[in-house]
C-alpha atoms as a PDB file:
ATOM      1  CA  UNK A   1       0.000   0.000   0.000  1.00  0.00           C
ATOM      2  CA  UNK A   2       1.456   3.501  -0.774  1.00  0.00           C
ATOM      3  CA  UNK A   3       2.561   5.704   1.849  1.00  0.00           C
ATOM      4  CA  UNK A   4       0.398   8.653   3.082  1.00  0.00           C
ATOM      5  CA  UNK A   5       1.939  11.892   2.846  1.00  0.00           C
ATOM      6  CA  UNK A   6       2.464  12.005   6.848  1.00  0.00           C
ATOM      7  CA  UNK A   7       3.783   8.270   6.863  1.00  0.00           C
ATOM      8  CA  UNK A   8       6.567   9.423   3.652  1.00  0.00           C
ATOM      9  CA  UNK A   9       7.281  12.801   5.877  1.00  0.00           C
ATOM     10  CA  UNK A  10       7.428  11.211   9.144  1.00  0.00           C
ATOM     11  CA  UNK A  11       8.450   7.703   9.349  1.00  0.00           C
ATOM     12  CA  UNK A  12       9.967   7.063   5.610  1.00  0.00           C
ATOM     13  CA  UNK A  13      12.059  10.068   5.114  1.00  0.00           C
ATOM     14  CA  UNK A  14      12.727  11.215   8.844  1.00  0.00           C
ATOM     15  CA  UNK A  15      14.182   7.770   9.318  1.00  0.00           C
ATOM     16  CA  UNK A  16      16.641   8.247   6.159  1.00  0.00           C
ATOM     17  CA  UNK A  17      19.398  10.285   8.002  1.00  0.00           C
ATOM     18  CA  UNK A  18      19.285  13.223   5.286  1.00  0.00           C
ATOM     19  CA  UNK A  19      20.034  16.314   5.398  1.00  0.00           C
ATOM     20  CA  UNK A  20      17.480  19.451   6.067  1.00  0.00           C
ATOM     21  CA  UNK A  21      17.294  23.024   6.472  1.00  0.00           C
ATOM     22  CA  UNK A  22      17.038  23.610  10.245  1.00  0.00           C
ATOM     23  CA  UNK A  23      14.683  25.238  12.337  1.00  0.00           C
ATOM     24  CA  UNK A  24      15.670  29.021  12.207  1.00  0.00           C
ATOM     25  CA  UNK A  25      16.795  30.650  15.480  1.00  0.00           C
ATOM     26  CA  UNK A  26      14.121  32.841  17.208  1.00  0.00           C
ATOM     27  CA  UNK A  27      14.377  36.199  17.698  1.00  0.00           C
ATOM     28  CA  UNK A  28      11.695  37.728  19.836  1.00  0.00           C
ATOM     29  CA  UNK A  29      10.873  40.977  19.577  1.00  0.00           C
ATOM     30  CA  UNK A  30      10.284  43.693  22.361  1.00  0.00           C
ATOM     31  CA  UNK A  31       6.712  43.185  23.437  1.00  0.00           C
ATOM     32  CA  UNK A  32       5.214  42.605  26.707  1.00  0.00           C
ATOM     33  CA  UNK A  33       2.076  40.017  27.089  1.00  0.00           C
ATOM     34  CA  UNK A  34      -1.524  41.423  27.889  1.00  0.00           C
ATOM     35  CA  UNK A  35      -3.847  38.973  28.462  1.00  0.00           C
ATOM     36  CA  UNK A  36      -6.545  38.776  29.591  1.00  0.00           C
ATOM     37  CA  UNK A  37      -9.991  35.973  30.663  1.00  0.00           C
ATOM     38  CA  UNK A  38     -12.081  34.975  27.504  1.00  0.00           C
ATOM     39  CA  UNK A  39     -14.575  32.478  27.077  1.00  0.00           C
ATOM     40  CA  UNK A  40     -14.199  30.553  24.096  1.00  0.00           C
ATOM     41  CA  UNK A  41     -15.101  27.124  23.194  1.00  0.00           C
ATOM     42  CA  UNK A  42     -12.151  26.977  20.744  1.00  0.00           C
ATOM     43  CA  UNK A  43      -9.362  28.160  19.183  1.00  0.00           C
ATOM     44  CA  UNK A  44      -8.118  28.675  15.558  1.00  0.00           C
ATOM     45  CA  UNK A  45      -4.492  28.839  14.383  1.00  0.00           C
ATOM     46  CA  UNK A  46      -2.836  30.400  12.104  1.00  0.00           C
ATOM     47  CA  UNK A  47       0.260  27.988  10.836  1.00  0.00           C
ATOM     48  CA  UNK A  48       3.662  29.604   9.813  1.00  0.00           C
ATOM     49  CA  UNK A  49       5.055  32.044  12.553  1.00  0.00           C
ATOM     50  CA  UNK A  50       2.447  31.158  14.991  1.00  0.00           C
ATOM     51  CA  UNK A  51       2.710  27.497  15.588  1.00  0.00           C
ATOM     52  CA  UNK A  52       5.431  27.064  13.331  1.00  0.00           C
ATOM     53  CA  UNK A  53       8.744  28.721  12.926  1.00  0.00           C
ATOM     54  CA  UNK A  54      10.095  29.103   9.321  1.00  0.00           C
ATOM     55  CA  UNK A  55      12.851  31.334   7.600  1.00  0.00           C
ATOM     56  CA  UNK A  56      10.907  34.978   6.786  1.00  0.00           C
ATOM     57  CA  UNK A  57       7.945  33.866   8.537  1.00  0.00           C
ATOM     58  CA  UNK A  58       5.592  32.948   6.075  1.00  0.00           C
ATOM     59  CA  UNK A  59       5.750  29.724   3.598  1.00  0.00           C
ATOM     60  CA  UNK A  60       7.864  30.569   0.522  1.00  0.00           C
ATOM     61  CA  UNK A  61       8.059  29.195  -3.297  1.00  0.00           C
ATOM     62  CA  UNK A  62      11.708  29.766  -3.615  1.00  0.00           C
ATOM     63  CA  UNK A  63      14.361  29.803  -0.747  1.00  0.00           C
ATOM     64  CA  UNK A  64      15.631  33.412   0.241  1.00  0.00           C
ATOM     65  CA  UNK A  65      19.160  32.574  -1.145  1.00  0.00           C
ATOM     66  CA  UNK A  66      19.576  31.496  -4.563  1.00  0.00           C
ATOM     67  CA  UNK A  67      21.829  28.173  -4.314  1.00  0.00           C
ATOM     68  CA  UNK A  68      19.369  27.320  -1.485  1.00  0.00           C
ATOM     69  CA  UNK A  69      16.245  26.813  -4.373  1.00  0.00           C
ATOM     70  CA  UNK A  70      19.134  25.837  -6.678  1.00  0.00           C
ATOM     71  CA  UNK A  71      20.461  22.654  -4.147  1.00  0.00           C
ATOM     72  CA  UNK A  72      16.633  22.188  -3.695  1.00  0.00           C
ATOM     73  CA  UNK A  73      15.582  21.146  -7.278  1.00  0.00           C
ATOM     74  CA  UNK A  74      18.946  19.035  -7.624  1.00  0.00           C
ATOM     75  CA  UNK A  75      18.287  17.615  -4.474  1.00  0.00           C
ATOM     76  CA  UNK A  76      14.587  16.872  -5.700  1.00  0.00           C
ATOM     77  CA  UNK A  77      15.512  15.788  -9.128  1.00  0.00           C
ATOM     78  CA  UNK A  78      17.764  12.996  -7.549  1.00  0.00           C
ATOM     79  CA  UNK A  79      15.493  11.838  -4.645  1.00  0.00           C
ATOM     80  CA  UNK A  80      13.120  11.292  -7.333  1.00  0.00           C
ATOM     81  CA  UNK A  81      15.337  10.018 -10.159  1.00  0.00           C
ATOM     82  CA  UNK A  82      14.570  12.579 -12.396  1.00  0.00           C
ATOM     83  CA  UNK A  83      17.239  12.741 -14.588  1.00  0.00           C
ATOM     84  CA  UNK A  84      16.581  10.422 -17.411  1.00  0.00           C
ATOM     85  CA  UNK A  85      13.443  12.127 -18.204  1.00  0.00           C
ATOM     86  CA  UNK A  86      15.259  15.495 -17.791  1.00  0.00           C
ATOM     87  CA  UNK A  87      15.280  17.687 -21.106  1.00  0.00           C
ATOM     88  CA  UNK A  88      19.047  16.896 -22.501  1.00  0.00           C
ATOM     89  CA  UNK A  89      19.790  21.078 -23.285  1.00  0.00           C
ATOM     90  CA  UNK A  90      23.147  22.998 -22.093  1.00  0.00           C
ATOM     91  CA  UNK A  91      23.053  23.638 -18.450  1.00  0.00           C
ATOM     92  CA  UNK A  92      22.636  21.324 -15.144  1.00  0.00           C
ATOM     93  CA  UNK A  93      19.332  19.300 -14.687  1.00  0.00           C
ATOM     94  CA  UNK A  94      18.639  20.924 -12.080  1.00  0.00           C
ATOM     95  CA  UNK A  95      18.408  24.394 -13.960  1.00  0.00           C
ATOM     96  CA  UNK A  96      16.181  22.726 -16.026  1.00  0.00           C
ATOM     97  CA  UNK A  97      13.782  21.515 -13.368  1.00  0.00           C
ATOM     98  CA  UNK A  98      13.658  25.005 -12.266  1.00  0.00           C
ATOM     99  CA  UNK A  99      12.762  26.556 -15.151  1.00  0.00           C
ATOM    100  CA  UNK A 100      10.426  23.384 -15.214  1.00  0.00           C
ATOM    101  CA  UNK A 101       9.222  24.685 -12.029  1.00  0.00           C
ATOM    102  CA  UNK A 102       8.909  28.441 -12.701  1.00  0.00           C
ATOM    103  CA  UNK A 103       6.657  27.939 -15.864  1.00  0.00           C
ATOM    104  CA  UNK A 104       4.170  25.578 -14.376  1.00  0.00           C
ATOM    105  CA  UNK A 105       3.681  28.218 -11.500  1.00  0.00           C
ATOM    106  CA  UNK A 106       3.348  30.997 -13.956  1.00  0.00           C
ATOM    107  CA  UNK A 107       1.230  28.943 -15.623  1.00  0.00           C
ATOM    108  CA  UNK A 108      -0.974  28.179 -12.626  1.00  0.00           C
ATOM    109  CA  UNK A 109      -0.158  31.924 -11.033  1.00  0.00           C
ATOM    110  CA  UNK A 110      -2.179  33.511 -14.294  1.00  0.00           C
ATOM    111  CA  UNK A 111      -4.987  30.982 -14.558  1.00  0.00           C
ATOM    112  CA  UNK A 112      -8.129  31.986 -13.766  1.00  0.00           C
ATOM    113  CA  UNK A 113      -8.802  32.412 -10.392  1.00  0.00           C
ATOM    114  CA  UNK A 114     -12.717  32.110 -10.404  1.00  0.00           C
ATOM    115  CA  UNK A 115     -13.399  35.516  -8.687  1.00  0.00           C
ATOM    116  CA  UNK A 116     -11.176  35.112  -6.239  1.00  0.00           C
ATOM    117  CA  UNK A 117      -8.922  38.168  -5.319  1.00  0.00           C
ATOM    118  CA  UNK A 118      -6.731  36.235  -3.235  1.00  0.00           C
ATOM    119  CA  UNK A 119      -6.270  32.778  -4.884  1.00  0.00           C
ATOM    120  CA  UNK A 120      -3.298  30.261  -3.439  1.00  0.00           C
ATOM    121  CA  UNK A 121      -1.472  28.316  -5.424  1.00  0.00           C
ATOM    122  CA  UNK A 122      -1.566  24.480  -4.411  1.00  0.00           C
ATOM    123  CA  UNK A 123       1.948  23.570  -4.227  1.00  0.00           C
ATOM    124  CA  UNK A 124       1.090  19.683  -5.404  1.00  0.00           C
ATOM    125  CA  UNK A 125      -0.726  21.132  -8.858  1.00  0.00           C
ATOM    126  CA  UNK A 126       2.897  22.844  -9.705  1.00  0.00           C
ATOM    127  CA  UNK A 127       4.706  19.363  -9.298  1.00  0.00           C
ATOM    128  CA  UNK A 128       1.481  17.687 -11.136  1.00  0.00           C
ATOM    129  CA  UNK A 129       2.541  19.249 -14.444  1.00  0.00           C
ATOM    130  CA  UNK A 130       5.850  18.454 -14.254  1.00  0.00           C
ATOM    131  CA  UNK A 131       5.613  14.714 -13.375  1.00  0.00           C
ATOM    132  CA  UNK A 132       2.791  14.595 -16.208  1.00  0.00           C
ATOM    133  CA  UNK A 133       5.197  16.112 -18.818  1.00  0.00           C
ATOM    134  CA  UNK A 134       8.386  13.938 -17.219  1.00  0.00           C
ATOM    135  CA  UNK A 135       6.122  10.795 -18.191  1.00  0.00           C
ATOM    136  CA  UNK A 136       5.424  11.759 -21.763  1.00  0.00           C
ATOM    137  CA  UNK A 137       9.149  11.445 -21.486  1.00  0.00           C
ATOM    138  CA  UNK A 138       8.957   7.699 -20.059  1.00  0.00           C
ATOM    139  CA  UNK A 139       9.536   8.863 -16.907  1.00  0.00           C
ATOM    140  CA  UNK A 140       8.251   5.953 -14.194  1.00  0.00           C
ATOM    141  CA  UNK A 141       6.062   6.942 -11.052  1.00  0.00           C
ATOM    142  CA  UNK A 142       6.600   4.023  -8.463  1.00  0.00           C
ATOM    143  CA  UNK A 143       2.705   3.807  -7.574  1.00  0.00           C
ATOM    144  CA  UNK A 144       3.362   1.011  -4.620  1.00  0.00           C
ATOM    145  CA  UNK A 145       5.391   3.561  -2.730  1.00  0.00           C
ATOM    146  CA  UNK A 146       3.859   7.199  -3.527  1.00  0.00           C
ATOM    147  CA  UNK A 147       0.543   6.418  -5.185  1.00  0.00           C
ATOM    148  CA  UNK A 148      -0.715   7.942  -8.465  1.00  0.00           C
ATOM    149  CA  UNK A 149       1.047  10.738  -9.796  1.00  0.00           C
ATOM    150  CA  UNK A 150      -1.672  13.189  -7.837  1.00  0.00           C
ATOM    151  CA  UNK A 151      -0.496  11.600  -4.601  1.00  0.00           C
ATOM    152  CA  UNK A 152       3.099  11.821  -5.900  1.00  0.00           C
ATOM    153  CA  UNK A 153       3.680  15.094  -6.251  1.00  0.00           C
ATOM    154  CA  UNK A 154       1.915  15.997  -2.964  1.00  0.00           C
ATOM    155  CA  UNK A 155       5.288  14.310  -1.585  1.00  0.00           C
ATOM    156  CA  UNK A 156       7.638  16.057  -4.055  1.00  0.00           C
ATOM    157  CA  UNK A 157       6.452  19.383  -2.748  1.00  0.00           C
ATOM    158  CA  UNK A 158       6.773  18.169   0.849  1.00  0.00           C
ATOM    159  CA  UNK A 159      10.479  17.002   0.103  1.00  0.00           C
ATOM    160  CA  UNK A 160      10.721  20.171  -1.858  1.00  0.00           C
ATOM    161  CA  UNK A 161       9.770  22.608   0.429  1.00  0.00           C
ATOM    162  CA  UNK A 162      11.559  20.517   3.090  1.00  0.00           C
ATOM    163  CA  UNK A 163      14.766  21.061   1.491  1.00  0.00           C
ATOM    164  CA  UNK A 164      14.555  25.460   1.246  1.00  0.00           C
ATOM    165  CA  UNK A 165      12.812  26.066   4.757  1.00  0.00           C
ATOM    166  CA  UNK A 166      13.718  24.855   7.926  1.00  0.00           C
ATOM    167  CA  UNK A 167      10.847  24.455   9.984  1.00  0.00           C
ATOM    168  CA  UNK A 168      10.126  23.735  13.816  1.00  0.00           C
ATOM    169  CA  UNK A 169       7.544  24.490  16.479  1.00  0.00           C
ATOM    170  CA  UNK A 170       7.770  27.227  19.203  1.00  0.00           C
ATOM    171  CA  UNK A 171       8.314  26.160  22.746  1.00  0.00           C
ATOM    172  CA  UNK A 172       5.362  24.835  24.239  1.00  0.00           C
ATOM    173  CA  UNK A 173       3.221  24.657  21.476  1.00  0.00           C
ATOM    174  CA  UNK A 174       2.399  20.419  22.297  1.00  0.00           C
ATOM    175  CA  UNK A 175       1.645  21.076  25.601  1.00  0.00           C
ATOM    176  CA  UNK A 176      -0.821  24.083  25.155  1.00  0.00           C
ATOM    177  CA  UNK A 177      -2.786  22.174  22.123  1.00  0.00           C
ATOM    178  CA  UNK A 178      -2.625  19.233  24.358  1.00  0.00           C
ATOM    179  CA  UNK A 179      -3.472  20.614  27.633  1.00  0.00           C
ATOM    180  CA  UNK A 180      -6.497  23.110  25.478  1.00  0.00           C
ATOM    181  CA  UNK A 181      -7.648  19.796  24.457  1.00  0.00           C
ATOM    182  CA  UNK A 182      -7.953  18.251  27.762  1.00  0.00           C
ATOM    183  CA  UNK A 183     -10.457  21.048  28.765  1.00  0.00           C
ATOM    184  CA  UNK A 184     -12.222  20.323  25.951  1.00  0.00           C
ATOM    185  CA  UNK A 185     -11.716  23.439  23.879  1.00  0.00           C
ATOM    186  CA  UNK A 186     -12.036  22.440  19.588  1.00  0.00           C
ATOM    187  CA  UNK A 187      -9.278  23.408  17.787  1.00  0.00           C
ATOM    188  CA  UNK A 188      -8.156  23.742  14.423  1.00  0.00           C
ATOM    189  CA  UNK A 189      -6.503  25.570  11.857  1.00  0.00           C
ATOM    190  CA  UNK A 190      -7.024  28.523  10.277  1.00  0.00           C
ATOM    191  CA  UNK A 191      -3.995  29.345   8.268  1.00  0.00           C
ATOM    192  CA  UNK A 192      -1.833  30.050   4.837  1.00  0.00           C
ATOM    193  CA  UNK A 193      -0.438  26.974   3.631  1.00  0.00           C
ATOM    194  CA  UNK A 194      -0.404  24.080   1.532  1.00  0.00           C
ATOM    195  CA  UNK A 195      -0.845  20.182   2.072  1.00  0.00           C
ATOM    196  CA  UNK A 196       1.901  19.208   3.473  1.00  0.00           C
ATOM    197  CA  UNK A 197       1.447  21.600   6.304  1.00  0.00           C
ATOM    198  CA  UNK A 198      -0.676  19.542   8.790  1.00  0.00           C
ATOM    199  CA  UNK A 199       2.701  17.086   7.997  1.00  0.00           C
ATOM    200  CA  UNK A 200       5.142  19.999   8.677  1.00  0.00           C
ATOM    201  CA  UNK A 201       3.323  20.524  12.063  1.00  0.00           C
ATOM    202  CA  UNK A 202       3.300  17.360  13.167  1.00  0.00           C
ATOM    203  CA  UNK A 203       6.964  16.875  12.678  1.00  0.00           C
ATOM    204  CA  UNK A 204       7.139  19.773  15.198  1.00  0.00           C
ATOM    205  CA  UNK A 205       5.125  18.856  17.417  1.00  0.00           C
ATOM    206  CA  UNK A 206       6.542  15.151  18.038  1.00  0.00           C
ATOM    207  CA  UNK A 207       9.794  16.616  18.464  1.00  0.00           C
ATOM    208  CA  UNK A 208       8.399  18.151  21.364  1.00  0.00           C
ATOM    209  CA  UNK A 209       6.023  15.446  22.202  1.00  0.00           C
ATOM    210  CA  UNK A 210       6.782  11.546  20.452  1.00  0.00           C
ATOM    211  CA  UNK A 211       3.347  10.728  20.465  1.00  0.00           C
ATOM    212  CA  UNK A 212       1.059  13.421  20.083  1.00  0.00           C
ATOM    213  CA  UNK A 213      -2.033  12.946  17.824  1.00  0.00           C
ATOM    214  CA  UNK A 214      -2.849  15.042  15.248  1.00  0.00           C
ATOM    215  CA  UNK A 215      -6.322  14.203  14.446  1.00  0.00           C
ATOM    216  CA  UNK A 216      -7.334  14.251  17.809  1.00  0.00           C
ATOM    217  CA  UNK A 217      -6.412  17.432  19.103  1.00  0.00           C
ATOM    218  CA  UNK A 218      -6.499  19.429  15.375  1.00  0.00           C
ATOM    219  CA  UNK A 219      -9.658  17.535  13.579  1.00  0.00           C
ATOM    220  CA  UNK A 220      -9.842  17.263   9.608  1.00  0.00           C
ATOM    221  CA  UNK A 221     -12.881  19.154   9.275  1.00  0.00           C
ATOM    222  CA  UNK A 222     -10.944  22.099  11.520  1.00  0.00           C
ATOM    223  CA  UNK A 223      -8.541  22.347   9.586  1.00  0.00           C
ATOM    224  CA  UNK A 224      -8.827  25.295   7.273  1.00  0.00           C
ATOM    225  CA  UNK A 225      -6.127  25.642   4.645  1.00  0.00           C
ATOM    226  CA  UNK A 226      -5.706  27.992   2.146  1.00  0.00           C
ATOM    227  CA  UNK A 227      -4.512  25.771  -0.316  1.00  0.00           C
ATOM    228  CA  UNK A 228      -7.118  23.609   0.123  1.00  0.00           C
ATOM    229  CA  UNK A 229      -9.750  26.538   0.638  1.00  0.00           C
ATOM    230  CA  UNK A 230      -8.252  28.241  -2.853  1.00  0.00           C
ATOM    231  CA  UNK A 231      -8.044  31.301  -1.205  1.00  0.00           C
ATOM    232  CA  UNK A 232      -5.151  33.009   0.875  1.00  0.00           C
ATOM    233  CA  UNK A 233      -5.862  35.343   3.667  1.00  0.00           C
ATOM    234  CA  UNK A 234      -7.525  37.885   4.406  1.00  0.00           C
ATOM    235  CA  UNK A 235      -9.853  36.276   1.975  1.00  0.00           C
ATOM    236  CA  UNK A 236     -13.334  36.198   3.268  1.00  0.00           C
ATOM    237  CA  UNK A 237     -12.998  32.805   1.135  1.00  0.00           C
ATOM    238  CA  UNK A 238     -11.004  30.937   3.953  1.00  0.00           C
ATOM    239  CA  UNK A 239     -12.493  33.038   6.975  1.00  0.00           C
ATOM    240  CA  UNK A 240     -16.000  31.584   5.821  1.00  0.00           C
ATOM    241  CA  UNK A 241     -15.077  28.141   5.357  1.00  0.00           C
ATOM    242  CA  UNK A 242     -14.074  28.485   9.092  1.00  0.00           C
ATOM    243  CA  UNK A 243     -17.491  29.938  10.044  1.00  0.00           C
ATOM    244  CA  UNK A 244     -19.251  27.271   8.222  1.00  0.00           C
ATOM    245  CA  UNK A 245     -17.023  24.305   9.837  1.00  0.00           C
ATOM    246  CA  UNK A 246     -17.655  25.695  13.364  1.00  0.00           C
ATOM    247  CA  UNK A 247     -21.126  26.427  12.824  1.00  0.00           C
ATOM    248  CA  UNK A 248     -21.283  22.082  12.058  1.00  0.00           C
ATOM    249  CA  UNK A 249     -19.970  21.663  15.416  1.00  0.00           C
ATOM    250  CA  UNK A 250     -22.347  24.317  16.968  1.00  0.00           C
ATOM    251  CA  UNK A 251     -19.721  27.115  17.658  1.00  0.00           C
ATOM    252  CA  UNK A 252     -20.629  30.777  17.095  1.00  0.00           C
ATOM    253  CA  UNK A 253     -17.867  32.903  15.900  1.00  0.00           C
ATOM    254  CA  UNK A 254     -18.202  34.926  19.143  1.00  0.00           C
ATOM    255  CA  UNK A 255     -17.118  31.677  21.202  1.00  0.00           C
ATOM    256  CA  UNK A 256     -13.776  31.153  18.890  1.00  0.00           C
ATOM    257  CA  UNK A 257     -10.356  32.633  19.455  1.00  0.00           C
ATOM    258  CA  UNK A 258      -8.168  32.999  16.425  1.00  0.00           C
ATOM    259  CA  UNK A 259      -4.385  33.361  16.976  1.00  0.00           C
ATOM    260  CA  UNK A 260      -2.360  34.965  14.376  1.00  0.00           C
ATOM    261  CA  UNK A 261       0.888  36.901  13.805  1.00  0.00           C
ATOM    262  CA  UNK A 262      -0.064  39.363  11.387  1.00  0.00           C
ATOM    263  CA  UNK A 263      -2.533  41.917  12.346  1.00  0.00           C
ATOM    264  CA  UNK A 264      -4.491  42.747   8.499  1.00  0.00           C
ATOM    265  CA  UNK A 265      -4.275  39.033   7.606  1.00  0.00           C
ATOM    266  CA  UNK A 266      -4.908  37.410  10.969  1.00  0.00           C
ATOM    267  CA  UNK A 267      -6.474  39.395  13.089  1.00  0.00           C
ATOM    268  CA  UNK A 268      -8.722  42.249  11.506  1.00  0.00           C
ATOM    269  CA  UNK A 269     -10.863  40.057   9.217  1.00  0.00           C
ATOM    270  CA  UNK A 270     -11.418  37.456  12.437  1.00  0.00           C
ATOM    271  CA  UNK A 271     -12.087  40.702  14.754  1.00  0.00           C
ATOM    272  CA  UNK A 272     -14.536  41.511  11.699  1.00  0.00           C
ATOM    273  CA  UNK A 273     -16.463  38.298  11.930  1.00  0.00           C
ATOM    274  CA  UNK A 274     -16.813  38.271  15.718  1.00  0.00           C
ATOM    275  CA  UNK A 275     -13.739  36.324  16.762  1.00  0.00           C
ATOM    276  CA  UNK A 276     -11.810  36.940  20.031  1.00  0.00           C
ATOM    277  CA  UNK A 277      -8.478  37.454  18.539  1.00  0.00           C
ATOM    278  CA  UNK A 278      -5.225  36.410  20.248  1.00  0.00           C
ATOM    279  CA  UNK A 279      -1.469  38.607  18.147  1.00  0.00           C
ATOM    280  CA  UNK A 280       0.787  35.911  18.521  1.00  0.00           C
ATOM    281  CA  UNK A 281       4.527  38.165  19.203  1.00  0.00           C
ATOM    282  CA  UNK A 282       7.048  35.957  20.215  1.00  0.00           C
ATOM    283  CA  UNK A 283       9.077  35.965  17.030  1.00  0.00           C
ATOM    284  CA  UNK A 284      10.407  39.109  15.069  1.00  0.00           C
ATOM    285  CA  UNK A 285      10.563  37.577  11.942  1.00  0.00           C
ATOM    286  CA  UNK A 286       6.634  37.034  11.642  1.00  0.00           C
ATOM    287  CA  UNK A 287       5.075  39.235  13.940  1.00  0.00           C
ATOM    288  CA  UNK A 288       2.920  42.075  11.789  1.00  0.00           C
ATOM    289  CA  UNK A 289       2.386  44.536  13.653  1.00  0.00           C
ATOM    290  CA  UNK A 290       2.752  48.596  13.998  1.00  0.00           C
ATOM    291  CA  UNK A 291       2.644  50.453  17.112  1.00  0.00           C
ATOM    292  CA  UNK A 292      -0.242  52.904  16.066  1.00  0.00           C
ATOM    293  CA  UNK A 293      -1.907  49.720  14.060  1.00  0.00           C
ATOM    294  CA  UNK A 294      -2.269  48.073  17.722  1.00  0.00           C
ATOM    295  CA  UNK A 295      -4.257  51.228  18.660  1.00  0.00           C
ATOM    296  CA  UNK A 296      -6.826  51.143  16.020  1.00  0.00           C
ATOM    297  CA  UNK A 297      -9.942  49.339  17.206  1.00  0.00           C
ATOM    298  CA  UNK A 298     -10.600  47.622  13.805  1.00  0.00           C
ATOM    299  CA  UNK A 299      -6.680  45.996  14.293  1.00  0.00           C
ATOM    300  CA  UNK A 300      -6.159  45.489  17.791  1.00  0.00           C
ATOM    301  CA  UNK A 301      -6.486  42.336  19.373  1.00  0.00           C
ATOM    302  CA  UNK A 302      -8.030  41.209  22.501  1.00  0.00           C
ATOM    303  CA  UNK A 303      -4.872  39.623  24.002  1.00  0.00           C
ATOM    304  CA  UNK A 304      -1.066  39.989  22.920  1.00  0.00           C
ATOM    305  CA  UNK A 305       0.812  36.822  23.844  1.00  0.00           C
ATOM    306  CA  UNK A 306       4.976  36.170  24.055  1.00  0.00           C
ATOM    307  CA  UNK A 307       4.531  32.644  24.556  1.00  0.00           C
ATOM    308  CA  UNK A 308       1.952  29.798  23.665  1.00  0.00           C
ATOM    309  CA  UNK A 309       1.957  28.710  26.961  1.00  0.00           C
ATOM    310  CA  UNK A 310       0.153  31.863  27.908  1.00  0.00           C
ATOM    311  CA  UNK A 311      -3.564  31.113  25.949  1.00  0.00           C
ATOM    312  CA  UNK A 312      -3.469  28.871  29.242  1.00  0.00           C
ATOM    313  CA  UNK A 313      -3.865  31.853  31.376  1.00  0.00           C
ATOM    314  CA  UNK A 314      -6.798  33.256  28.551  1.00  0.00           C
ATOM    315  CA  UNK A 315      -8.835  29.943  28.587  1.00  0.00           C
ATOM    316  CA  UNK A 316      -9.301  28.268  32.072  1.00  0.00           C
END
C-alpha cells in the first residue's frame, strides 16, 4: 500500500538520516504580554510564525538565497530520479527543473482564479505538471510507494519545500494544544499553507512530544487551509469556510479565538467576523504589527501573547 503523505514525511524520510534546512533561530521581539480571561469554546491557528517557525515567517516558493532553491531542485531531481526524463539542453538538470518549475507556477499563477482576489497556489498542482510532462518522457512513477502521480507530487512538494525552509515548532506549542484539548476546547486551523502543512506541524510537534495525535487534538474538518480553501488570507474565502465548519460543530464565531501573527491578515478580518483574537509576538521575523496599528480598534487584538503557553492563562 502507498505511503500517506504524513507516513513518507514522518516515518519514511525522517528515518533516512538526510540532510534538512534547520529550524531558524528565534528572535523575539520587544513586546510585553496582555492577556486577559475569555470564554471561548475553541481556538483557531494560524500555521507559519504562529505554531510554526520558518525562515521569513511565512511559507515561501523559492528559498531566500539562490543556491538554497538551486540545491533544492537538484536535491529533488535525484530523490526522485529525475534525470533520465530530464530535457538533454546545455546547463545542469537541475536548472532545467527550475525553469520546469517556474513555468508551471506561472502557468498556474495567471490561470483563472474564479473571482477570487486572493487565490493560493496548491503547491502539489505545480509538481502535477511536471511529473505529467516527465512521463510523456517515459519517466516511471513508483505507484506502490507514492501512489498515483496526484499523490506523488503531494510528496515532491513536501520534500521540496523541506529542502529550502527549515521548519520547527515554538516552545510549548504540544503542551498548550494538548493541555487546550484536555479542557475540551475544539481546535483547528485557520492558516496560509499548503498540504503538506498539517505534515510539517506534526513533525514539530513530536519533536516536542513523540506521540502526540494530530487528528485528535487538530480535527480534519478544523482544519482550514488555504490551499485547500483556494483562497489566501484575508480572503473572506477561507475566513468563511471556518465559520461554516464551526457552525457544524455548533460554535458561534463569538465563542472562537483565532491566533495569528499578522494583524491585516490574521487578526482584523477574524475581529470583523466576531472572533476573540489572540497577536501571537514571540518571534520578530513574523510578527505584523505597527505600534499605532495596535491602537486602532478595527486591528487590535483582545490579548497579545509572548509565549503559547500563555492562551493557558486566557482559557481556564
Amino acid at each position: 500500500m502507498a505511503l500517506t503523505l504524513e507516513q513518507y514525511a514522518l516515518d519514511y524520510l525522517d528515518t533516512r538520516g538526510l540532510p534538512w534546512p534547520t529550524m531558524p533561530k528565534v528572535e523575539a521581539p520587544k513586546a510585553k504580554p496582555s492577556l486577559a480571561h475569555l470564554p471561548v469554546r475553541a481556538v483557531l491557528y494560524t500555521v507559519y510564525g504562529t505554531l510554526v517557525a520558518i525562515p521569513a515567517g511565512e511559507l515561501q516558493f523559492e528559498a531566500q538565497l539562490d543556491f538554497v532553491t538551486d540545491a533544492a531542485f537538484e536535491k529533488t531531481a535525484t530523490e526522485f530520479k529525475m534525470w533520465p526524463a530530464m530535457p538533454r539542453k546545455p546547463g545542469a538538470p537541475s536548472a532545467h527543473l527550475k525553469e520546469m518549475f517556474k513555468k508551471a507556477y506561472d502557468a498556474l499563477r495567471f490561470s483563472g482564479s474564479g473571482g477570487e482576489k486572493l487565490p493560493e497556489i496548491p503547491a502539489e498542482r505545480i509538481w502535477d505538471e511536471i511529473v505529467k510532462k516527465l512521463i510523456a518522457r517515459e519517466y516511471k512513477v513508483d505507484a506502490a510507494q507514492y501512489g498515483p502521480p496526484a499523490e506523488f507530487a503531494k510528496k515532491i512538494a513536501y520534500f521540496y519545500h523541506a529542502s529550502i525552509q527549515g521548519t520547527g515548532c515554538y516552545p510549548g506549542a504540544a503542551d498548550t494544544l494538548k493541555l487546550l484539548a484536555d479542557r475540551g476546547i475544539q481546535q483547528g486551523l485557520l492558516a496560509d499553507g499548503q498540504c503538506f502543512t498539517p505534515a510539517q506541524l506534526l513533525r514539530g510537534l513530536r519533536v516536542q512530544d513523540a506521540g502526540f495525535d494530530l487528528n485528535a487534538v487538530l480535527p480534519g474538518p478544523l482544519r482550514l487551509i488555504s490551499a485547500d480553501c483556494k483562497a489566501r488570507k484575508p480572503s473572506g474565502t477561507i475566513f468563511q469556510a471556518a465559520v461554516t465548519a464551526l457552525a457544524a460543530r455548533g460554535i458561534a464565531p463569538s465563542e472562537t479565538l483565532h491566533v495569528g501573527s499578522h494583524l491585516t491578515r490574521d487578526i482584523a478580518p477574524a475581529k470583523k467576523l466576531g472572533m476573540k483574537t489572540a497577536l501571537y509576538a514571540g518571534d520578530k521575523a513574523s510578527l505584523v504589527a505597527a505600534g499605532e496599528q495596535l491602537r486602532d480598534p478595527a486591528l487590535r487584538p483582545d490579548v497579545l501573547l509572548t509565549e503559547l503557553t500563555q492562551l493557558l492563562d486566557v482559557i481556564s
